[in-house]
Protein backbone atom coordinates (compact mmCIF):
# COMPACT_ATOMS: atom_id res chain seq x y z
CA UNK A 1 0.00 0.00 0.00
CA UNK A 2 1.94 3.20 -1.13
CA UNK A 3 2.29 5.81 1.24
CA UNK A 4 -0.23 8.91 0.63
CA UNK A 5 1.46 12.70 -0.24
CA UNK A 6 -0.15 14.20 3.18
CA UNK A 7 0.70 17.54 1.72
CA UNK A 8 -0.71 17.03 -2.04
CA UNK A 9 -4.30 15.54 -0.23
CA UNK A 10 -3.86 19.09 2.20
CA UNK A 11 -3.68 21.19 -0.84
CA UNK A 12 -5.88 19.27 -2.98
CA UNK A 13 -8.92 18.72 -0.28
CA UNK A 14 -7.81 20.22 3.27
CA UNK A 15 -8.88 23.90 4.63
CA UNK A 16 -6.91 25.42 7.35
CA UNK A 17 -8.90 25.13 10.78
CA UNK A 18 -11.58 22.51 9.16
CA UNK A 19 -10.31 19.58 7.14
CA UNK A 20 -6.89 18.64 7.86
CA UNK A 21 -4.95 15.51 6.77
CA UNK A 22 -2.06 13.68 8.82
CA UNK A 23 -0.47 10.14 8.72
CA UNK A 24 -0.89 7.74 11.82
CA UNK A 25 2.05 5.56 13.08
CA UNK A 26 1.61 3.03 10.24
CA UNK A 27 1.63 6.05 7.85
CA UNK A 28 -1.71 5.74 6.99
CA UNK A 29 -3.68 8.98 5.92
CA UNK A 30 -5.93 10.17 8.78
CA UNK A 31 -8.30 13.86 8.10
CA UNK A 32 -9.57 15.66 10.57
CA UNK A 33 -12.74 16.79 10.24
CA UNK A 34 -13.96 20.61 12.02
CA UNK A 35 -16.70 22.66 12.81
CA UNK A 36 -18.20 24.50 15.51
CA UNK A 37 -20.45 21.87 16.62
CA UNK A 38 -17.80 18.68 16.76
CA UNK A 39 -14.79 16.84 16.07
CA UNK A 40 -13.93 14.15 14.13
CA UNK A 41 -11.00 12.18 12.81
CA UNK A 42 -11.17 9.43 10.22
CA UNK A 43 -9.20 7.02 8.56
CA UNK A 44 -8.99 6.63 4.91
CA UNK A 45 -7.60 2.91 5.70
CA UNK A 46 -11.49 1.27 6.38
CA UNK A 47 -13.30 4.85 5.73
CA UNK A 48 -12.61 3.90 8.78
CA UNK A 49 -14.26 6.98 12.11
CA UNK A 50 -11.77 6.89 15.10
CA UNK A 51 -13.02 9.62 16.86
CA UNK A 52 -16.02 11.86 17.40
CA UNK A 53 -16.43 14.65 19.72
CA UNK A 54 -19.11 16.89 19.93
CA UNK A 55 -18.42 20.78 21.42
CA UNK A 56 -18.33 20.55 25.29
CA UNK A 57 -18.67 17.07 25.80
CA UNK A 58 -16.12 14.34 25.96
CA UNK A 59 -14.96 11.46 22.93
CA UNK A 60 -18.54 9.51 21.98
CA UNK A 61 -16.19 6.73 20.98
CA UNK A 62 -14.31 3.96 22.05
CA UNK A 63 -10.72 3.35 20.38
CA UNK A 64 -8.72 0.05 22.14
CA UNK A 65 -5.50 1.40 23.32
CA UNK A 66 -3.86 -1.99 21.81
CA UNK A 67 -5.38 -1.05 18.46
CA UNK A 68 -3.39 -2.19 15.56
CA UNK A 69 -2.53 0.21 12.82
CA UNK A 70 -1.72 -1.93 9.99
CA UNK A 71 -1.79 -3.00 6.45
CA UNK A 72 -3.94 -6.23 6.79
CA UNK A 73 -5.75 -5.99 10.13
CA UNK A 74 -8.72 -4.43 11.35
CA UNK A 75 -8.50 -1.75 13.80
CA UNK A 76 -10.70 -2.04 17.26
CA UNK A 77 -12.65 0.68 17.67
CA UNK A 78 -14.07 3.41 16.43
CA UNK A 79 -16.66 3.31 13.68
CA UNK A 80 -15.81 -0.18 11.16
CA UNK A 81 -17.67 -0.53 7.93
CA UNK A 82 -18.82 -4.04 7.86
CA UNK A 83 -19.16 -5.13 4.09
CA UNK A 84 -19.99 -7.40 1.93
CA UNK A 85 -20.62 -9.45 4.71
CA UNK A 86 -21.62 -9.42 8.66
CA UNK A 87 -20.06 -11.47 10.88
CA UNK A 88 -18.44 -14.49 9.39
CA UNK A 89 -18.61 -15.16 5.58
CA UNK A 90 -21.09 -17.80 4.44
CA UNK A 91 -19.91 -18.46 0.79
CA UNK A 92 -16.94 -20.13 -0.02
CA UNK A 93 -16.16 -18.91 -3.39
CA UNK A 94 -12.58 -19.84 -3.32
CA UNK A 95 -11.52 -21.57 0.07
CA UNK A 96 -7.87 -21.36 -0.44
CA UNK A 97 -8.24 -17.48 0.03
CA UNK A 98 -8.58 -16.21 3.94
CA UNK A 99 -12.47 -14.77 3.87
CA UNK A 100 -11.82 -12.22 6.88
CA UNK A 101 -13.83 -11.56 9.38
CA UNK A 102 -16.79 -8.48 8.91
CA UNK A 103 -15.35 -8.37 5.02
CA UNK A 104 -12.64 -6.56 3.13
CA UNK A 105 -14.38 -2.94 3.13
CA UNK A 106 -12.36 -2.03 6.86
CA UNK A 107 -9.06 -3.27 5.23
CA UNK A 108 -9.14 -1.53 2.13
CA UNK A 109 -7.76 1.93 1.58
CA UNK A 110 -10.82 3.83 0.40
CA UNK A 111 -10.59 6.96 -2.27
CA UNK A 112 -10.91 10.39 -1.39
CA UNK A 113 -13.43 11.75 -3.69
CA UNK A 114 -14.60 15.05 -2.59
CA UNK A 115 -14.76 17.30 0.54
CA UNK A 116 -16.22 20.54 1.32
CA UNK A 117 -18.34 22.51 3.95
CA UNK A 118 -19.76 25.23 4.70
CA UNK A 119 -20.66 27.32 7.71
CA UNK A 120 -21.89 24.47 9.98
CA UNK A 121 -21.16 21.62 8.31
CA UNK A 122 -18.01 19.74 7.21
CA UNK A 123 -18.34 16.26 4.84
CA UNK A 124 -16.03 14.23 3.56
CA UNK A 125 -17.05 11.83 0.68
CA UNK A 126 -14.77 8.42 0.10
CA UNK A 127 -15.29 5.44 -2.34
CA UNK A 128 -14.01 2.03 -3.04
CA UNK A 129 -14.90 -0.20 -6.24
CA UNK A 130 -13.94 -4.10 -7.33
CA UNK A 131 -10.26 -4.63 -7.71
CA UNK A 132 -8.24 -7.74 -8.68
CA UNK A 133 -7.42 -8.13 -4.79
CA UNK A 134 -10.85 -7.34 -3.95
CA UNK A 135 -12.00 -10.24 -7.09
CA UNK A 136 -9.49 -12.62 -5.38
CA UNK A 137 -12.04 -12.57 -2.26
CA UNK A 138 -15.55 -11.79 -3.74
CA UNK A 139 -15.68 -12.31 -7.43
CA UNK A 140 -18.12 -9.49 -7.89
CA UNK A 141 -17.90 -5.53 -9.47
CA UNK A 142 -19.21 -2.78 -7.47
CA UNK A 143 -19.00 0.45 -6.15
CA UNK A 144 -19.24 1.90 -2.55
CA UNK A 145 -19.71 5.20 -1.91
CA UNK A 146 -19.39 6.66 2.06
CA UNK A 147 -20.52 10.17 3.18
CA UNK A 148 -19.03 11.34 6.59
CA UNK A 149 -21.05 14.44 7.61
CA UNK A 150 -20.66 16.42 10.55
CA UNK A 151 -23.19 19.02 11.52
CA UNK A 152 -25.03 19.03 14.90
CA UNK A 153 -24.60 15.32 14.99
CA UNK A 154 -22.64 12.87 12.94
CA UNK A 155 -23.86 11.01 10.03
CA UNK A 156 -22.52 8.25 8.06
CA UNK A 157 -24.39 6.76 4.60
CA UNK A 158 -22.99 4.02 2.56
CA UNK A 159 -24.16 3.58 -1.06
CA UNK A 160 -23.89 -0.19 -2.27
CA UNK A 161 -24.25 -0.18 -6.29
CA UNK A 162 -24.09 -3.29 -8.22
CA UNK A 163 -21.98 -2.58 -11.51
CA UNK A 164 -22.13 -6.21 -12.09
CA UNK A 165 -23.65 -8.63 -14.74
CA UNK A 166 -25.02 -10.97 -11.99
CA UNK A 167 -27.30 -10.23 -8.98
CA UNK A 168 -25.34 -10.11 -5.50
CA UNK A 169 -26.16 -11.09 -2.18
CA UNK A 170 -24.23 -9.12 0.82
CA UNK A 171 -24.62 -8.51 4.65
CA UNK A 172 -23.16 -5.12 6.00
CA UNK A 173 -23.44 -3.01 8.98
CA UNK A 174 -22.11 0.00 10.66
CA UNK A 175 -20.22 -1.14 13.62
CA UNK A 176 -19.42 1.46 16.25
CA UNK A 177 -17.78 1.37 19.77
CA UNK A 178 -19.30 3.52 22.33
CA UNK A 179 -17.59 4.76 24.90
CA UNK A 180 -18.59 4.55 28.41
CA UNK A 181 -18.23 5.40 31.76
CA UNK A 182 -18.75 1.50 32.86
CA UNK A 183 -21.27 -0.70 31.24
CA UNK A 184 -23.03 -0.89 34.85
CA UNK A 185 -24.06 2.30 34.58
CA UNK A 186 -25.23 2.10 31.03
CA UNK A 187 -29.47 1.45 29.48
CA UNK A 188 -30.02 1.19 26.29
CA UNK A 189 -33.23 2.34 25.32
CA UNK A 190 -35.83 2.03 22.37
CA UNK A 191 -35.82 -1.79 22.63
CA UNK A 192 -39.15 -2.11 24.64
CA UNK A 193 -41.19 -4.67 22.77
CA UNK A 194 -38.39 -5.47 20.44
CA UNK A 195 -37.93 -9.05 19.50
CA UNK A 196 -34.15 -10.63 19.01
CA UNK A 197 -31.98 -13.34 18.80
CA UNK A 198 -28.94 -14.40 21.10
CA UNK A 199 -26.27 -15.16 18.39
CA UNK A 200 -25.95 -17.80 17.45
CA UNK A 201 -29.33 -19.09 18.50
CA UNK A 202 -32.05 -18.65 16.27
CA UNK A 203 -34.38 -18.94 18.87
CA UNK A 204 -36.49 -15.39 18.98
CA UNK A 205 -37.46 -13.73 21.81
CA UNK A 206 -39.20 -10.30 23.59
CA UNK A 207 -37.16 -7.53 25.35
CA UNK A 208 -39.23 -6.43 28.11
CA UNK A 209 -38.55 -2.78 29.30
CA UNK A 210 -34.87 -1.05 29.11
CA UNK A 211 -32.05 -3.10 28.31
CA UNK A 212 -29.05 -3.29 30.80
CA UNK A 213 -26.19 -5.57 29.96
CA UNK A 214 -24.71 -8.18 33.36
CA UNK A 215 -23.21 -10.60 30.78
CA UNK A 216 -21.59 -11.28 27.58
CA UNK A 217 -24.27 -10.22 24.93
CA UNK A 218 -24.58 -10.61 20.89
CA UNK A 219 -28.32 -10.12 20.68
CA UNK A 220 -30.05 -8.89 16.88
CA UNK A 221 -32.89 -6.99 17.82
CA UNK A 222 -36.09 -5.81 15.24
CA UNK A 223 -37.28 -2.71 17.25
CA UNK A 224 -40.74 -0.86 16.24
CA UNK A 225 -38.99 2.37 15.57
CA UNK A 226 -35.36 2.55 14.04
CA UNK A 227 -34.11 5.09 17.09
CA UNK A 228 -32.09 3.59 19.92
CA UNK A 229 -30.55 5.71 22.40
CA UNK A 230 -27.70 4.84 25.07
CA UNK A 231 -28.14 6.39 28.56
CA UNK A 232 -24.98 6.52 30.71
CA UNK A 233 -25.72 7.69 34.44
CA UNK A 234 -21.94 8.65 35.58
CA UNK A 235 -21.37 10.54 32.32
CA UNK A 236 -24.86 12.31 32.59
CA UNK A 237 -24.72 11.21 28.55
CA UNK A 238 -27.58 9.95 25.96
CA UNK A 239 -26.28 8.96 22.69
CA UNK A 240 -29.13 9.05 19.78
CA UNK A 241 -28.74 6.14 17.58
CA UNK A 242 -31.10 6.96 14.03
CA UNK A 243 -30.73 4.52 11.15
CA UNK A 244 -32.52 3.59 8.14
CA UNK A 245 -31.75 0.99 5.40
CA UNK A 246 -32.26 -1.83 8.06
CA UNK A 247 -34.42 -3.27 10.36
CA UNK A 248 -32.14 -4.81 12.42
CA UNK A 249 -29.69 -3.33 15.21
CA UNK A 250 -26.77 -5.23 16.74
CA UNK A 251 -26.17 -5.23 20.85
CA UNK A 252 -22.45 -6.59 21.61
CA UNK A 253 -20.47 -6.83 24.06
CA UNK A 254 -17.63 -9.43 24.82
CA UNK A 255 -17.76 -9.50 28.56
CA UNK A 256 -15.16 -10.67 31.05
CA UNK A 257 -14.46 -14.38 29.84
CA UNK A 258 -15.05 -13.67 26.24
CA UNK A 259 -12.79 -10.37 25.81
CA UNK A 260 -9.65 -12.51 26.89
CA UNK A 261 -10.04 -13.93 22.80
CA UNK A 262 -9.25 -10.57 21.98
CA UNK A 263 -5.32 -9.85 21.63
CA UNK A 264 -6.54 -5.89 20.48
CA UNK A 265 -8.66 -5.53 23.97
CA UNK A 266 -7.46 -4.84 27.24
CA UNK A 267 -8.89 -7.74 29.76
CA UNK A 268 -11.05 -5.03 31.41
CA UNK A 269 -12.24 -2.74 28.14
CA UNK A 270 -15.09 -4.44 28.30
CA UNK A 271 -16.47 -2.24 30.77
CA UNK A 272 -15.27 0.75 28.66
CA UNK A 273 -17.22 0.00 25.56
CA UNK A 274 -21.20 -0.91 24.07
CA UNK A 275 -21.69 -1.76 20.53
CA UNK A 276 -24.72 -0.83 18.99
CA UNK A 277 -24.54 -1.51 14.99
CA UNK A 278 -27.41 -0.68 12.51
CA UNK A 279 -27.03 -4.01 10.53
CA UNK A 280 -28.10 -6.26 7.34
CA UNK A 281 -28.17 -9.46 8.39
CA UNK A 282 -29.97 -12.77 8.70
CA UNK A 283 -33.59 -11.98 7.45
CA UNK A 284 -32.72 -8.00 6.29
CA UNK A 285 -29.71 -9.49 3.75
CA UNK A 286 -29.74 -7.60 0.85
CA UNK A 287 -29.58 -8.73 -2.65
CA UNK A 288 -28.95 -6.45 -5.66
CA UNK A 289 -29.69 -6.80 -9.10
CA UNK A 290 -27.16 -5.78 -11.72
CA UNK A 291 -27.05 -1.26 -11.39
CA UNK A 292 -29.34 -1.38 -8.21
CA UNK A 293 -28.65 0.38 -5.20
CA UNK A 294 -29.11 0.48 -1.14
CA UNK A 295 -28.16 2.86 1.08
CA UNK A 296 -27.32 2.10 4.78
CA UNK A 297 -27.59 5.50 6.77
CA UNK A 298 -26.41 5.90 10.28
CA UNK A 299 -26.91 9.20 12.53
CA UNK A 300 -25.27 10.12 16.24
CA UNK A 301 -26.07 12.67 18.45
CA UNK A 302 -24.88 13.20 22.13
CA UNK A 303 -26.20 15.22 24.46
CA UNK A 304 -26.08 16.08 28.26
CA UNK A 305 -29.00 14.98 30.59
């Protein structure tokens, strides 16, 4: 992966004091992103959000402080794009090659297409399409086109376009790590009535009232409205989770026995961290017919309470 010109992309796309590029400590391109209602930083290597702060409150994510930064591997944290699959990969096209985990799209070095802003808003627009490395994994054309907007909240949208002659089935999802104070002092609400499954059973059943998490949990929940928000009582925080483009919704996290698997997570991060992913999967897969479209739209807001 060559390395990128960080002063060509800040003459080409940066403006001083709102959209500023830098390389991480793999040399991977990393812009910041500016305004005057938030923060954010993101990572051309996954189109990859590592950090969101909104004015006068603290970071709304959750970055694993033995994150790798590397060519090849996933980083823990932030905001992942999961595509063109969710989870682990059910076809086996070709079984010699390594199918990774949550797909290619977070190890890929996305395109910059276009940024720009204006008074209170700042976007950046990135894009990744087939390749012979991508054709090596999932023998299919396409393009993907991600909008990062910041305004007063933060909003991600991921076009999926089939440029191929064949129809396509994929899984995807937004993935993002909130940060907490401690998951004991977290609810999640907006799952009232909601039905779900505990991965990997596909046994459904009813959540009953707010949702607070004593125990591993990988639950797919079908809520009645598509608006999930995370309360945290020692930060005095809600987090508004909007999304459209899916049904489903995605509660994880590892837990004390199960976050030892990790080598990227500390033993205790566990109680640092909630995922709550707006995904395809399982009964809201998606398939496309050759030059069709879906669009997978994700929206965060924090506020004091």
């Amino acid at each position: 992966m060559p390395s990128p010109d960080i002063p060509l992309l800040n003459r080409r796309f940066g403006s001083a004091g709102r959209i500023m590029f830098r390389s991480d400590e793999a040399g991977l391109p990393i812009v910041s992103l500016v305004n005057t209602y938030a923060a954010c930083e993101v990572s051309l290597y996954g189109g990859h959000v590592l950090d969101y702060r909104p004015a006068g409150l603290g970071p709304v994510l959750f970055v694993s402080k033995r994150a790798v930064f590397e060519p090849g591997k996933p980083i823990r944290g932030g905001i992942p794009i999961c595509w063109p699959w969710f989870g682990k990969a059910e076809q086996t096209v070709l079984p010699a090659v390594p199918l990774p985990l949550h797909g290619f799209a977070r190890i890929m070095q996305w395109n910059l297409s276009e940024t720009e802003y204006t008074a209170n808003t700042t976007e950046l627009r990135l894009s990744l399409s087939d390749s012979e490395l991508t054709r090596q994994i999932w023998d299919f054309a396409f393009a993907l086109k991600l909008r990062i907007r910041l305004e007063q909240h933060l909003t991600l949208e991921l076009v999926t376009e089939n440029r191929d002659t064949r129809p396509f089935d994929l899984s995807q999802g937004f993935h993002p790590y909130f940060r907490v104070s401690d998951i004991s002092a977290v609810s999640v609400h907006g799952l009232n009535g909601a039905t779900f499954t505990n991965h990997p059973s596909p046994q459904r059943e009813q959540q009953h009232g707010t949702l607070t998490l004593q125990g591993e949990t990988n639950r797919i929940y079908t809520p009645e409205k598509n608006e999930i928000a995370i309360r945290d009582e020692k930060l005095k925080r809600a987090t508004l989770i909007t999304f459209s483009g899916t049904r489903n919704v995605v509660v994880w996290n590892p837990w004390a026995e199960r976050i030892k698997t990790f080598d990227d997570l500390a033993p205790d991060d566990y109680t640092r961290m909630l995922c709550v992913e707006p995904a395809n999967l399982g009964d809201t897969s998606i398939t496309l017919d050759p030059n069709e479209r879906h669009t997978l739209r994700m929206d965060i807001q924090a506020r004091l309470t």
